[in-house]
N, C-alpha and C. Protein backbone atom coordinates (compact mmCIF):
# COMPACT_ATOMS: atom_id res chain seq x y z
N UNK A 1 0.85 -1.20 0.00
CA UNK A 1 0.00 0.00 0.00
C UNK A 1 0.89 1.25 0.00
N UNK A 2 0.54 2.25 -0.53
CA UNK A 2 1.51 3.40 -0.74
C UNK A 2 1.04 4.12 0.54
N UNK A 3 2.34 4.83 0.87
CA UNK A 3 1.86 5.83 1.77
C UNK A 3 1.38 6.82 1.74
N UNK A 4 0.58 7.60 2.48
CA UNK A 4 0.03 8.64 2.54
C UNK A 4 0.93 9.88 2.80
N UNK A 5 1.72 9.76 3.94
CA UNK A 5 2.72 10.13 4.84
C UNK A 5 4.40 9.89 4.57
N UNK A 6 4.74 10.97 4.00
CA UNK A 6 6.40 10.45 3.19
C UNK A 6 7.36 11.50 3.80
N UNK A 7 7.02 12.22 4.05
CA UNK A 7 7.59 13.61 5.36
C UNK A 7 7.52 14.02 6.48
N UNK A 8 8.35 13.31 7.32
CA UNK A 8 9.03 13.53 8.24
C UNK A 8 9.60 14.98 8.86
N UNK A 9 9.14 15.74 9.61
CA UNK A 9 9.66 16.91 10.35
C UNK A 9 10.24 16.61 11.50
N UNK A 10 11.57 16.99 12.23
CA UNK A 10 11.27 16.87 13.58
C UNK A 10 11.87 17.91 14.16
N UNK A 11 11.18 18.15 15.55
CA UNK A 11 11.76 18.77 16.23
C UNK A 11 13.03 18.01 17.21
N UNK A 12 13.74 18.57 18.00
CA UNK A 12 14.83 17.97 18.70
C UNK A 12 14.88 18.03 20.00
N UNK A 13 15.13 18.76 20.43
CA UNK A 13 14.87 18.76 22.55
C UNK A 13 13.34 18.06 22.58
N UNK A 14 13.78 17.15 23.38
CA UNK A 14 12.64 16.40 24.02
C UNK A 14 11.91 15.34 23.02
N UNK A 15 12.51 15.12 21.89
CA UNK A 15 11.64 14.22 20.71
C UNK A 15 12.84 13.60 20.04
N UNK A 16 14.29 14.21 19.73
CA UNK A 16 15.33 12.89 19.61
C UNK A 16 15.78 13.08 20.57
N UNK A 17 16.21 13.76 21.37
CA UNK A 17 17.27 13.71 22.57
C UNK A 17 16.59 14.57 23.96
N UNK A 18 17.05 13.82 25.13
CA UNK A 18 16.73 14.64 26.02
C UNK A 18 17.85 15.59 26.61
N UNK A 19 17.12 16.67 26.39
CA UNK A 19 18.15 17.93 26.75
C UNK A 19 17.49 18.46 28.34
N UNK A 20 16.52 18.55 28.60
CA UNK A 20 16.00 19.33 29.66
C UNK A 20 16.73 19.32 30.95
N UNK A 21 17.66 18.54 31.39
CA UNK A 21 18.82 18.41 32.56
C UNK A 21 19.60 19.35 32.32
N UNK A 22 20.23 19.45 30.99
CA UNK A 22 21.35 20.44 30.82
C UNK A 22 20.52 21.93 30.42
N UNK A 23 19.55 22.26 30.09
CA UNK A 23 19.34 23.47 29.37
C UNK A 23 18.00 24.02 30.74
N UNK A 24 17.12 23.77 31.28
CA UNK A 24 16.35 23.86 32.30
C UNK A 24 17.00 24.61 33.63
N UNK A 25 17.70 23.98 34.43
CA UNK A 25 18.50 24.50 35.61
C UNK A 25 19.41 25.51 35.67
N UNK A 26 20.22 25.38 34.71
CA UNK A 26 21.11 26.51 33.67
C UNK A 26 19.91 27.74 33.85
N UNK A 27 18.73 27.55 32.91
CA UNK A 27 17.90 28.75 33.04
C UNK A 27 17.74 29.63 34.06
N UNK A 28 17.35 28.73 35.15
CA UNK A 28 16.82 29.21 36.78
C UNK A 28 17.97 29.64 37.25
N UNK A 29 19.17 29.39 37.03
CA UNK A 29 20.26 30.15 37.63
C UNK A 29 21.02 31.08 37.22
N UNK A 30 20.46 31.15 35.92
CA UNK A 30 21.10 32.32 35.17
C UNK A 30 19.74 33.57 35.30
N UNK A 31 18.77 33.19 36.16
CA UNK A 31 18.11 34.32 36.62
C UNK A 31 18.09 34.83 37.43
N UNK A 32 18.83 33.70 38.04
CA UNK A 32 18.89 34.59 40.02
C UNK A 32 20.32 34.76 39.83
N UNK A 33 21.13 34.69 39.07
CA UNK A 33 22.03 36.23 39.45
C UNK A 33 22.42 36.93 38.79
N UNK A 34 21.00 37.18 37.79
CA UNK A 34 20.64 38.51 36.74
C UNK A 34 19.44 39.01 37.98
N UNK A 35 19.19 38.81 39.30
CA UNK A 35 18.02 39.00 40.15
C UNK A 35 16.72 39.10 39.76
N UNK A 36 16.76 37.99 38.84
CA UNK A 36 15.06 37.82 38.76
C UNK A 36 14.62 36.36 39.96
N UNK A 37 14.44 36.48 40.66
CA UNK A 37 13.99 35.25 41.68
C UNK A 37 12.26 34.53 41.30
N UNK A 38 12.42 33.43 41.03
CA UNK A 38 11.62 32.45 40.90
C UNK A 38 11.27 31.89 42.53
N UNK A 39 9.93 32.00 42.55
CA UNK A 39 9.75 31.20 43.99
C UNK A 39 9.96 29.59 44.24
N UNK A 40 10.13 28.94 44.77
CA UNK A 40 10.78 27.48 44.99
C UNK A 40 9.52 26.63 44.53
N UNK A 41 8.08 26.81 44.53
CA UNK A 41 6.98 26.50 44.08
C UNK A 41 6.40 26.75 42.54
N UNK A 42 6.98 27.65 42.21
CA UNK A 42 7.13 27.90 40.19
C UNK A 42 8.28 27.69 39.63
N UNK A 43 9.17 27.13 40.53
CA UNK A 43 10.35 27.02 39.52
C UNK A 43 10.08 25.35 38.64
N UNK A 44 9.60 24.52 39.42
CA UNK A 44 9.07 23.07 37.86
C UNK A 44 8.64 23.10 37.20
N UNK A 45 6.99 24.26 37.19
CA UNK A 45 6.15 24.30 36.31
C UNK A 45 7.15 25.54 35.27
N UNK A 46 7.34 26.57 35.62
CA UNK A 46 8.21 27.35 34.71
C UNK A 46 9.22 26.27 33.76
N UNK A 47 10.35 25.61 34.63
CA UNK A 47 11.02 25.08 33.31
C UNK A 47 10.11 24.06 32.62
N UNK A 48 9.32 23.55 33.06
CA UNK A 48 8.41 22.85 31.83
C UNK A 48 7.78 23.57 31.02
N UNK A 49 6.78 24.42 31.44
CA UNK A 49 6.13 25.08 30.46
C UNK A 49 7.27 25.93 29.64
N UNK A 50 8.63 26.31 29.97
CA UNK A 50 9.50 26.99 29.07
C UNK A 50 10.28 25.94 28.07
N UNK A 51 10.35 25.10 28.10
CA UNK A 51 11.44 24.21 27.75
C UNK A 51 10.76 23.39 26.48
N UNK A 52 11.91 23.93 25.18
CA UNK A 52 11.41 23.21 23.76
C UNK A 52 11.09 24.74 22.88
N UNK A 53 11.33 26.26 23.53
CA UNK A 53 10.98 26.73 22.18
C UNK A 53 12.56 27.99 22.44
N UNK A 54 12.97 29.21 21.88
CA UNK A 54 14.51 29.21 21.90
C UNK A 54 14.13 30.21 22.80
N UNK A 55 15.64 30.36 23.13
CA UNK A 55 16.20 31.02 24.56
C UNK A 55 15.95 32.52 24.94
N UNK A 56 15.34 33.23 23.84
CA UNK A 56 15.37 34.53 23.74
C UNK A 56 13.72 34.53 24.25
N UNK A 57 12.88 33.31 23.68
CA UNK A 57 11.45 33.38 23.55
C UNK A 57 11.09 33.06 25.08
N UNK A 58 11.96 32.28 25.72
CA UNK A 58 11.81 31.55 26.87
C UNK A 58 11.75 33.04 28.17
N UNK A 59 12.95 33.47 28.19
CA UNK A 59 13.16 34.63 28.88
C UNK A 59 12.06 35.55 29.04
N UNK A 60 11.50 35.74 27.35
CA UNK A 60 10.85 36.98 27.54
C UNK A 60 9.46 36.78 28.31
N UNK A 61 9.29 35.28 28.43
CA UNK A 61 8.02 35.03 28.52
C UNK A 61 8.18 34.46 29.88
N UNK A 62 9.05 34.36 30.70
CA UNK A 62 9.76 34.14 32.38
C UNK A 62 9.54 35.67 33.06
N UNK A 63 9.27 36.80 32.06
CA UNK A 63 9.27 37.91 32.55
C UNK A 63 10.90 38.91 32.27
N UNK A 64 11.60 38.63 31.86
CA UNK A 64 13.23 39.14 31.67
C UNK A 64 12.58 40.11 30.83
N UNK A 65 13.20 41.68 31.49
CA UNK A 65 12.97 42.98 30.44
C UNK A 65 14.38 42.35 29.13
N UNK A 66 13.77 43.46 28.15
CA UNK A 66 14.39 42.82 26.69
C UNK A 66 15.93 43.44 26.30
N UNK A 67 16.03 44.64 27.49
CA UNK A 67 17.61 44.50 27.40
C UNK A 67 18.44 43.67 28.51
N UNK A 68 17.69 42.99 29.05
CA UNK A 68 18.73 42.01 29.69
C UNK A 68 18.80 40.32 29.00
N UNK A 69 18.14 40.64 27.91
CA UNK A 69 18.10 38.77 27.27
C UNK A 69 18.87 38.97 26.72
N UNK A 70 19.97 39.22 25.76
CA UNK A 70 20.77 38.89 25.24
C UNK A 70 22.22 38.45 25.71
N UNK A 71 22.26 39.08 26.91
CA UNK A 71 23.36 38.61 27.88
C UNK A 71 23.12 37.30 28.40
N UNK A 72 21.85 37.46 28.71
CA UNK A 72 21.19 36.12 29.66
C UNK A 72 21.40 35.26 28.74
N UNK A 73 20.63 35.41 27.78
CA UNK A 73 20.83 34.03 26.35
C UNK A 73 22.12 33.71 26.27
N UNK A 74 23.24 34.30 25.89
CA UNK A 74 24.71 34.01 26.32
C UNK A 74 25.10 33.14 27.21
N UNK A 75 24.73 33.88 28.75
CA UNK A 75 25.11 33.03 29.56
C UNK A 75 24.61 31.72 29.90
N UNK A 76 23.10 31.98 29.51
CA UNK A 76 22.80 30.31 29.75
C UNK A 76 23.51 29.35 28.75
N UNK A 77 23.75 29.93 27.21
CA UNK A 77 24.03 29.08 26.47
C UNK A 77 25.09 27.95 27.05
N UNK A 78 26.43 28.96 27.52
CA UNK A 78 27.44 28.67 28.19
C UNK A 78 27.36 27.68 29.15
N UNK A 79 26.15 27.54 30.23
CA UNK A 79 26.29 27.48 31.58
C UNK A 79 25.79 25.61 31.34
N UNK A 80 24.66 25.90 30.10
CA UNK A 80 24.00 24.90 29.66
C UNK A 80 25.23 23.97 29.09
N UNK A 81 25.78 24.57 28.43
CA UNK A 81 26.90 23.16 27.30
C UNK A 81 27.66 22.68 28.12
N UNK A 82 28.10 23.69 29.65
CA UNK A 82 29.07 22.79 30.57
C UNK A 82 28.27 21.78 31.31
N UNK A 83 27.37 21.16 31.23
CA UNK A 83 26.68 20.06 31.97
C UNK A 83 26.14 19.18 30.72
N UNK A 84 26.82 19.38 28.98
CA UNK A 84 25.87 18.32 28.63
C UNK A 84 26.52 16.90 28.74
N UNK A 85 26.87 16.56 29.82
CA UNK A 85 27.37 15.11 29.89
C UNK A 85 25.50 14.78 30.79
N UNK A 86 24.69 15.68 30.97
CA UNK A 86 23.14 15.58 31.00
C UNK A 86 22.44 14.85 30.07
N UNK A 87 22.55 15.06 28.82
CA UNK A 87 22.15 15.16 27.32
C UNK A 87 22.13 13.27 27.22
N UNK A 88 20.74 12.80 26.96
CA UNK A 88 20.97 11.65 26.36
C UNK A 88 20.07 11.49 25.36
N UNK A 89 20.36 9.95 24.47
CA UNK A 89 19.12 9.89 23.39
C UNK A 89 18.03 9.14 23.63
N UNK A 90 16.88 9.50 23.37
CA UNK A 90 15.81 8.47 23.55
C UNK A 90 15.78 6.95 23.18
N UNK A 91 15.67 6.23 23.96
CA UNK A 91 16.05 4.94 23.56
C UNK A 91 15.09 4.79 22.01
N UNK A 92 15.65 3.79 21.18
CA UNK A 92 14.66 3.79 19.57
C UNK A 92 15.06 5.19 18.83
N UNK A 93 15.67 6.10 19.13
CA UNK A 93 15.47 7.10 17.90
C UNK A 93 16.36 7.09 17.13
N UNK A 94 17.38 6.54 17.06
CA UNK A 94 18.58 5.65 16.00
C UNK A 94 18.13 5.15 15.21
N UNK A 95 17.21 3.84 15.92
CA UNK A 95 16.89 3.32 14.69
C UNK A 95 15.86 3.16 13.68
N UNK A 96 14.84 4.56 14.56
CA UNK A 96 13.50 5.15 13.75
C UNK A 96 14.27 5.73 12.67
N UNK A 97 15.21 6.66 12.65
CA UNK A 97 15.71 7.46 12.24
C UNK A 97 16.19 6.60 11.03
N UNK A 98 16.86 5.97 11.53
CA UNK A 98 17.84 5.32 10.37
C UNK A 98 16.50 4.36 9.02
N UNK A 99 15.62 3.82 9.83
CA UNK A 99 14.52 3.04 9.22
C UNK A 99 13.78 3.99 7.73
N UNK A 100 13.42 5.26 8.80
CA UNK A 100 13.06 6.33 7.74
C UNK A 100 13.70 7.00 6.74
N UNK A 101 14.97 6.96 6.91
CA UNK A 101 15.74 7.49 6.21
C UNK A 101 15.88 6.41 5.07
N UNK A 102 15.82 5.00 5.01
CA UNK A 102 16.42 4.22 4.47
C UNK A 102 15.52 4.10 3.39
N UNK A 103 14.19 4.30 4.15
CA UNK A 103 12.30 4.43 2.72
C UNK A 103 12.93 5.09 1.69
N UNK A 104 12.90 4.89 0.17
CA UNK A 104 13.02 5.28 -0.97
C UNK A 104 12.03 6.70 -1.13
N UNK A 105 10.86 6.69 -0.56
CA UNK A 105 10.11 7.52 -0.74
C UNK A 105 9.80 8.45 0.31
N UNK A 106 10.73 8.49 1.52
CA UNK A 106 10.12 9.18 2.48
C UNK A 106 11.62 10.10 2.36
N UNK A 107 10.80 11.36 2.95
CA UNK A 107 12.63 12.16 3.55
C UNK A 107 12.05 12.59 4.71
N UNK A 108 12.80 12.83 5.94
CA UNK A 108 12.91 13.52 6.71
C UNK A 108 14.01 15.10 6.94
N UNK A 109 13.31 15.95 7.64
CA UNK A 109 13.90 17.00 7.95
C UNK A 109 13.70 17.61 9.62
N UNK A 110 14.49 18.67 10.03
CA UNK A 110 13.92 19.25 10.78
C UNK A 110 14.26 20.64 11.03
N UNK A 111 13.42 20.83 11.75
CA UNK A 111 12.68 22.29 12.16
C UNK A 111 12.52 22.35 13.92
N UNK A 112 13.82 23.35 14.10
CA UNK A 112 14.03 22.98 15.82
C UNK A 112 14.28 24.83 16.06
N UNK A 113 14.23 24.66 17.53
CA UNK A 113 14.37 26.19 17.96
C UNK A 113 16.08 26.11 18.48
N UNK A 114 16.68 25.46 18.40
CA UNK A 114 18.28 25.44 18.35
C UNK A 114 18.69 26.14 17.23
N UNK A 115 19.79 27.27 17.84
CA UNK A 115 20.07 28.02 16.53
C UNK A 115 21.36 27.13 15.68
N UNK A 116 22.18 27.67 14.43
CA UNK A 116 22.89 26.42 13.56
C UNK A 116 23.60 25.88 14.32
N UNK A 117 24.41 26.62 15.42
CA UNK A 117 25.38 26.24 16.29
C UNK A 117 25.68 25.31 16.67
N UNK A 118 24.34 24.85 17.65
CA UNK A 118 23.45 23.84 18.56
C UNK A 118 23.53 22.47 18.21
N UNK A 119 22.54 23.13 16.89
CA UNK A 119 22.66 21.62 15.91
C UNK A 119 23.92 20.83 15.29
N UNK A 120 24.55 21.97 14.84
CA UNK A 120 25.72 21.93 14.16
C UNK A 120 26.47 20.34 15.05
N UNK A 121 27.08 21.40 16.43
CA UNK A 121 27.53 20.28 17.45
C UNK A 121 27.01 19.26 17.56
N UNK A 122 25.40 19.23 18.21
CA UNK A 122 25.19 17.95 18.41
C UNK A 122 25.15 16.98 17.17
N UNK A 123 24.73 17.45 16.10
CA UNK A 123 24.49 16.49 14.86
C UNK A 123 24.97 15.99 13.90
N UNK A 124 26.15 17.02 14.02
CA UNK A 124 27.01 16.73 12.73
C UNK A 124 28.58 16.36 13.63
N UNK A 125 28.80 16.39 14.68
CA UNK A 125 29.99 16.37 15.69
C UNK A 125 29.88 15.60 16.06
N UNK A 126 28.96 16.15 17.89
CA UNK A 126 29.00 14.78 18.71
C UNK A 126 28.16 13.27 18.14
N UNK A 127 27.15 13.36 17.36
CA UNK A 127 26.51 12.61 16.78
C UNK A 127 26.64 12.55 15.14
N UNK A 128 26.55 11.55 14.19
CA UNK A 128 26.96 12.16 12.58
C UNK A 128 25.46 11.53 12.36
N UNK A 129 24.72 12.69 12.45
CA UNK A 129 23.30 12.01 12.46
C UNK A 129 22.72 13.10 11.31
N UNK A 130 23.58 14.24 11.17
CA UNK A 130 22.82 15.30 9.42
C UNK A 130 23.17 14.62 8.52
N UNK A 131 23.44 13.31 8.35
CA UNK A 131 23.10 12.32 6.84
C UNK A 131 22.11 12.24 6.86
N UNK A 132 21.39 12.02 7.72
CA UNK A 132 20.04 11.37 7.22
C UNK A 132 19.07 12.60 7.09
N UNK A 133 19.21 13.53 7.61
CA UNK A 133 18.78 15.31 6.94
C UNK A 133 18.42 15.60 5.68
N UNK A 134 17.51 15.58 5.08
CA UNK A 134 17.42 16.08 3.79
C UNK A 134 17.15 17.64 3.82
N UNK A 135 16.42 18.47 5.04
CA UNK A 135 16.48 19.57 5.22
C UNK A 135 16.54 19.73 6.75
N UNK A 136 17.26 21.41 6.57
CA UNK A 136 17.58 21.56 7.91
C UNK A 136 17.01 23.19 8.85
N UNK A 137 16.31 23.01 9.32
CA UNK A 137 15.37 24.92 9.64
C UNK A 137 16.03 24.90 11.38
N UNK A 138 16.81 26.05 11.47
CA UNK A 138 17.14 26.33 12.78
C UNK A 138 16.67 27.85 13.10
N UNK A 139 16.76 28.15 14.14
CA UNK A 139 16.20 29.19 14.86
C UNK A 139 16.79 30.57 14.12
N UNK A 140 17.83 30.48 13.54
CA UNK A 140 18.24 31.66 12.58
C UNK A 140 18.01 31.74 11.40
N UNK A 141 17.15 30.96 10.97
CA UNK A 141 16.34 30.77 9.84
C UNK A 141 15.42 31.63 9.37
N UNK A 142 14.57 31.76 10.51
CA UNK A 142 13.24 32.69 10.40
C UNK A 142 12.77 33.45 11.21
N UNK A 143 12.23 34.24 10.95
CA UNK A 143 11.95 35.56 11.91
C UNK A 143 11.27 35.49 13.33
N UNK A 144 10.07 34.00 12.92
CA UNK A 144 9.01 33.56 14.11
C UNK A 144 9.50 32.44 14.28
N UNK A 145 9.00 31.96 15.28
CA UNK A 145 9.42 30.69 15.64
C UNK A 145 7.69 29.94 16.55
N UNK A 146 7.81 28.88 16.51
CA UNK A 146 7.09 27.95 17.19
C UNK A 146 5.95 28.62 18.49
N UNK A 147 4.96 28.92 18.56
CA UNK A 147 3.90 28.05 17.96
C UNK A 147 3.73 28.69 16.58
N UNK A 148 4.28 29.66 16.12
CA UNK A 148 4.40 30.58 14.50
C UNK A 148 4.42 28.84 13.56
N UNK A 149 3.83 28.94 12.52
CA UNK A 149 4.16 27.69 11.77
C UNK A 149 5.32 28.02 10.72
N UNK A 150 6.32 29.09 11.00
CA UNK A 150 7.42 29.75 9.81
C UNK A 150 8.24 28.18 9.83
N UNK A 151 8.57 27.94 11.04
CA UNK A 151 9.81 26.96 10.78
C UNK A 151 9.44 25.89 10.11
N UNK A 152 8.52 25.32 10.37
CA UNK A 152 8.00 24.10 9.79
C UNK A 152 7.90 24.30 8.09
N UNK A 153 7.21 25.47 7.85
CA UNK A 153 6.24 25.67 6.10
C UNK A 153 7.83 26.18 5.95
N UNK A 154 8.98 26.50 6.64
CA UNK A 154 10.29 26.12 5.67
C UNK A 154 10.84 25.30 5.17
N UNK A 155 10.72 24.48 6.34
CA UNK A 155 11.13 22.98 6.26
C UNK A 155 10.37 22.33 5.34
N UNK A 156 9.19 22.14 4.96
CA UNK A 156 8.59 21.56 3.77
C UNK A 156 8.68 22.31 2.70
N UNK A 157 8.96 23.53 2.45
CA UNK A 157 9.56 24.28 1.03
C UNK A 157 10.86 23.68 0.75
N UNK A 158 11.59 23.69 1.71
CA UNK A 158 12.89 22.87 1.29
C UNK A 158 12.74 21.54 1.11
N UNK A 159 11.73 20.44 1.52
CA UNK A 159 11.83 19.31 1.13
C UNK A 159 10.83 19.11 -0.22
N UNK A 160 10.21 20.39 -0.87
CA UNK A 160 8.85 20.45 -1.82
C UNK A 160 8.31 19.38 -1.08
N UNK A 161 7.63 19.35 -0.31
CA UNK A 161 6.39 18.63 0.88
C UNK A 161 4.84 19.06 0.72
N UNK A 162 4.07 18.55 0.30
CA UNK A 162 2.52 19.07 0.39
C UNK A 162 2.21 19.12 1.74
N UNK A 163 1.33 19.57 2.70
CA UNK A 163 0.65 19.45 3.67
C UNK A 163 -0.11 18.03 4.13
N UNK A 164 -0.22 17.40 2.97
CA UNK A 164 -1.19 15.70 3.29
C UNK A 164 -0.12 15.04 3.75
N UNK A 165 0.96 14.79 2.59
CA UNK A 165 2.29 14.22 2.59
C UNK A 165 2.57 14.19 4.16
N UNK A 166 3.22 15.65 5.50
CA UNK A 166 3.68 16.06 5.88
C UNK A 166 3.14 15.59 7.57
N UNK A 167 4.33 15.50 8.62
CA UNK A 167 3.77 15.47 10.03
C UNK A 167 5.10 15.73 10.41
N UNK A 168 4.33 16.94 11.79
CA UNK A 168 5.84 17.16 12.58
C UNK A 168 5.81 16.22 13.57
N UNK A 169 7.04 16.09 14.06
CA UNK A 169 6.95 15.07 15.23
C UNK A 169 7.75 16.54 16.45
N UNK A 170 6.85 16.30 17.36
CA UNK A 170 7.37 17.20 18.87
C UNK A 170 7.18 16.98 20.01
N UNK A 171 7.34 17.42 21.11
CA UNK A 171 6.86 17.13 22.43
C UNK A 171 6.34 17.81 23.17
N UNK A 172 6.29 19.25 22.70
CA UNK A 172 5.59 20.62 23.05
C UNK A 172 4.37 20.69 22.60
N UNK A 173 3.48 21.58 23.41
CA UNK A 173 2.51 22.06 22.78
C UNK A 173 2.38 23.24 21.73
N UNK A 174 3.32 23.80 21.93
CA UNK A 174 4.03 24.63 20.56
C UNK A 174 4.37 24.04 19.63
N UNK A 175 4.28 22.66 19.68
CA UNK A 175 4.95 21.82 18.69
C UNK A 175 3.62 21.58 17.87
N UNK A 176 2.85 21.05 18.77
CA UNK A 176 1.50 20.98 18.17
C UNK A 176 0.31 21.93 17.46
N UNK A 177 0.57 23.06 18.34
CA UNK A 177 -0.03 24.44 17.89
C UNK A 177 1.14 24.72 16.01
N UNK A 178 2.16 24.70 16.13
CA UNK A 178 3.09 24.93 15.22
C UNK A 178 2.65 24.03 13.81
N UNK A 179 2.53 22.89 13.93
CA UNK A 179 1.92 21.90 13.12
C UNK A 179 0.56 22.65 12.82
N UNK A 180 -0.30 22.50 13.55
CA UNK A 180 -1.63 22.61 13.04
C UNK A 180 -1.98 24.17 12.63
N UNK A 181 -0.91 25.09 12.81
CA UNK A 181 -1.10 25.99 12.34
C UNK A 181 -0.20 26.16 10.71
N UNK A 182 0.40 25.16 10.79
CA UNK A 182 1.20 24.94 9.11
C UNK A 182 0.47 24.05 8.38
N UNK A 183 -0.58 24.10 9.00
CA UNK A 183 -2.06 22.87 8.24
C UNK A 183 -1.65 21.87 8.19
N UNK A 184 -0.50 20.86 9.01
CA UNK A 184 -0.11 19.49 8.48
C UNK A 184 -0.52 18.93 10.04
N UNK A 185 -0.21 17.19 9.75
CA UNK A 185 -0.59 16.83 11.34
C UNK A 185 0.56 16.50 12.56
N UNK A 186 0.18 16.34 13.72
CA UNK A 186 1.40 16.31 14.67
C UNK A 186 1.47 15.25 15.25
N UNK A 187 2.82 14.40 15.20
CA UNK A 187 2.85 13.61 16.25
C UNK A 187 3.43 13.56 17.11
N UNK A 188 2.99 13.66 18.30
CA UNK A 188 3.61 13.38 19.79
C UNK A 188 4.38 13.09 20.73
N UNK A 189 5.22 13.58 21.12
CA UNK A 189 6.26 12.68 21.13
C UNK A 189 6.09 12.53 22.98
N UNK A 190 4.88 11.86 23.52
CA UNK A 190 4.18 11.53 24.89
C UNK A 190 5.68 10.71 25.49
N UNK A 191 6.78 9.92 24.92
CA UNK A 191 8.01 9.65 25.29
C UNK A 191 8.92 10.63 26.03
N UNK A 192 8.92 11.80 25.62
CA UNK A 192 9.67 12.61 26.40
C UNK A 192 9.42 14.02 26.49
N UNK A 193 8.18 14.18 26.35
CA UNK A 193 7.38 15.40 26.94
C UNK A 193 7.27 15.57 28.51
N UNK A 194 7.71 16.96 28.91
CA UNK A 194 7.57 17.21 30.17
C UNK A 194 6.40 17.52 30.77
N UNK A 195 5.89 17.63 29.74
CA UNK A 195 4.13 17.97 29.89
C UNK A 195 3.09 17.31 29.23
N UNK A 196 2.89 15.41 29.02
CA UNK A 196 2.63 14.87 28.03
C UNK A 196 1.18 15.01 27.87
N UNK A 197 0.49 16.04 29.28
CA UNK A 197 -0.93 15.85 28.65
C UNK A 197 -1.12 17.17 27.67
N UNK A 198 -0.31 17.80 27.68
CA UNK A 198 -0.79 18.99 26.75
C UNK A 198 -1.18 18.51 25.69
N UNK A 199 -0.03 17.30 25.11
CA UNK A 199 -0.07 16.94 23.58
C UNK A 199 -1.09 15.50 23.31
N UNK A 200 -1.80 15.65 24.73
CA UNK A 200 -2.71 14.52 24.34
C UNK A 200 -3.71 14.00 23.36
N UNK A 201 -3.62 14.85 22.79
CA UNK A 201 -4.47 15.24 21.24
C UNK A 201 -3.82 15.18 20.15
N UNK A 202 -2.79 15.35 19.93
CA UNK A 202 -1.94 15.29 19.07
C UNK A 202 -2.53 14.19 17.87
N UNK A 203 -2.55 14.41 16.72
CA UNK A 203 -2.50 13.30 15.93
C UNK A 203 -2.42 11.99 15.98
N UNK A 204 -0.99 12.12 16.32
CA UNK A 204 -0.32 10.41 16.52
C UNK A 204 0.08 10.78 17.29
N UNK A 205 -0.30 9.81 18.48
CA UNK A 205 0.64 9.74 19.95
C UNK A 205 1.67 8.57 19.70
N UNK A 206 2.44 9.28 20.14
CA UNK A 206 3.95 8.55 20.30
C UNK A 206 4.36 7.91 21.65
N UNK A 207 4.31 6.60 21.83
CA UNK A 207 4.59 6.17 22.99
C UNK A 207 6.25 5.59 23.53
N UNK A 208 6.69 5.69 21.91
CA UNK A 208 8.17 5.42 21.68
C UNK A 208 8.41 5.67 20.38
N UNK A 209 9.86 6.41 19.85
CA UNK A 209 9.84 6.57 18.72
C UNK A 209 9.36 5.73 17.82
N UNK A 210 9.65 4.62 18.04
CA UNK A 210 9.37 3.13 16.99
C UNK A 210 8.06 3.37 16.32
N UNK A 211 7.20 3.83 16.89
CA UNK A 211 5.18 4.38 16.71
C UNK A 211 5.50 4.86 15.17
N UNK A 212 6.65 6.23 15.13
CA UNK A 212 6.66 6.48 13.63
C UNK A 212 6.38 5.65 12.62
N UNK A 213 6.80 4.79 12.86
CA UNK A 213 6.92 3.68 11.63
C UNK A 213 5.44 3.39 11.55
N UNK A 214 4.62 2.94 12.38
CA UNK A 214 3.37 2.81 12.03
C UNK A 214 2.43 4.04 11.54
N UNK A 215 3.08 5.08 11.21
CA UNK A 215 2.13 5.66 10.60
C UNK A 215 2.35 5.63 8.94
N UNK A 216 1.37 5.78 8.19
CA UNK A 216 1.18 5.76 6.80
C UNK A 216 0.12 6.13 6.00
């Protein structure tokens, strides 16, 4: 049976790799001694509800006036990369990855709020995982970002992707809002969402990467 579904999007924090150890705590401490204090009772729900869209978007929306984010974004970047011995991969996303990639007719891409840098390192360095990339949308890409559907409707211009063809895979609810506002569908990534009921609706729930494969 042919598929319906031949495009692959993904996002990255929290849907191939878990980052939230190294990039989360980093946050909260790079606010208290810029003196923004988080009370000991909002500081879980804050890094969850912040965590998965980029660093500038995160701040502004923690409350950080807008001439102190660019320093802050700096320093967390910094504060974040010295702890990614944090950073691991979701068990299965090797060899989803590799499975999909291998389909004659499918490509995958992605569309992440990591600017080239980010990716650069983890994907093409510590991991040699941009082979299997047919396109690549990072946070310096486009003007909006996530729940905005810019990154995504790039990412399928660069792969020429129809909307039927097309599903992002994420773990955010920005991920989901982002999808359904680029008219394509979302799947879930309920595996390593910090907040898995947001995306309980999602299209395709993902209970482990491997799920990809069953869709078509």
């Amino acid at each position: 049976m042919e598929r319906q579904i031949t495009n692959f999007i993904f996002d990255i924090d929290g849907t191939l790799i878990d980052t939230y150890n190294m990039y989360m705590p980093a946050m909260i401490e790079v606010m208290e001694k810029h003196g923004y204090h988080v009370p000991a009772n909002q500081v879980e729900p804050m890094k969850k509800k912040l965590f998965g869209i980029t660093g500038a978007d995160s701040l502004r929306q923690a409350g950080i006036r807008s001439e102190d984010i660019p320093e802050m974004v700096a320093e967390w970047g910094k504060l974040a990369f010295s702890r990614e011995d944090q950073v691991k991969v979701f068990d299965g996303v090797v060899s989803t990855l590799k499975e999909l990639a291998a389909r004659p007719d499918t490509h995958i891409a992605i569309a992440t709020s990591k600017n080239q840098d980010a990716y650069d390192h983890h994907f093409a360095n510590v991991w040699d995982w941009s082979k299997w990339f047919d396109a690549v949308v990072t946070e310096d890409q486009t003007n909006k970002h996530k729940p905005d559907p810019d990154p995504i409707l790039l990412a399928m211009k660069k792969l020429g992707a129809s909307p039927e063809s097309s599903v992002y895979v994420g773990d955010t609810i920005n991920d989901l809002k982002a999808a359904h506002n680029a008219g394509i569908k979302c799947a879930g990534a309920l595996y390593g969402s910090s907040q898995p009921q947001n995306i309980a609706d999602a299209d395709f729930p993902l209970h482990e990467p491997s799920d990809l494969l069953k869709i078509d």
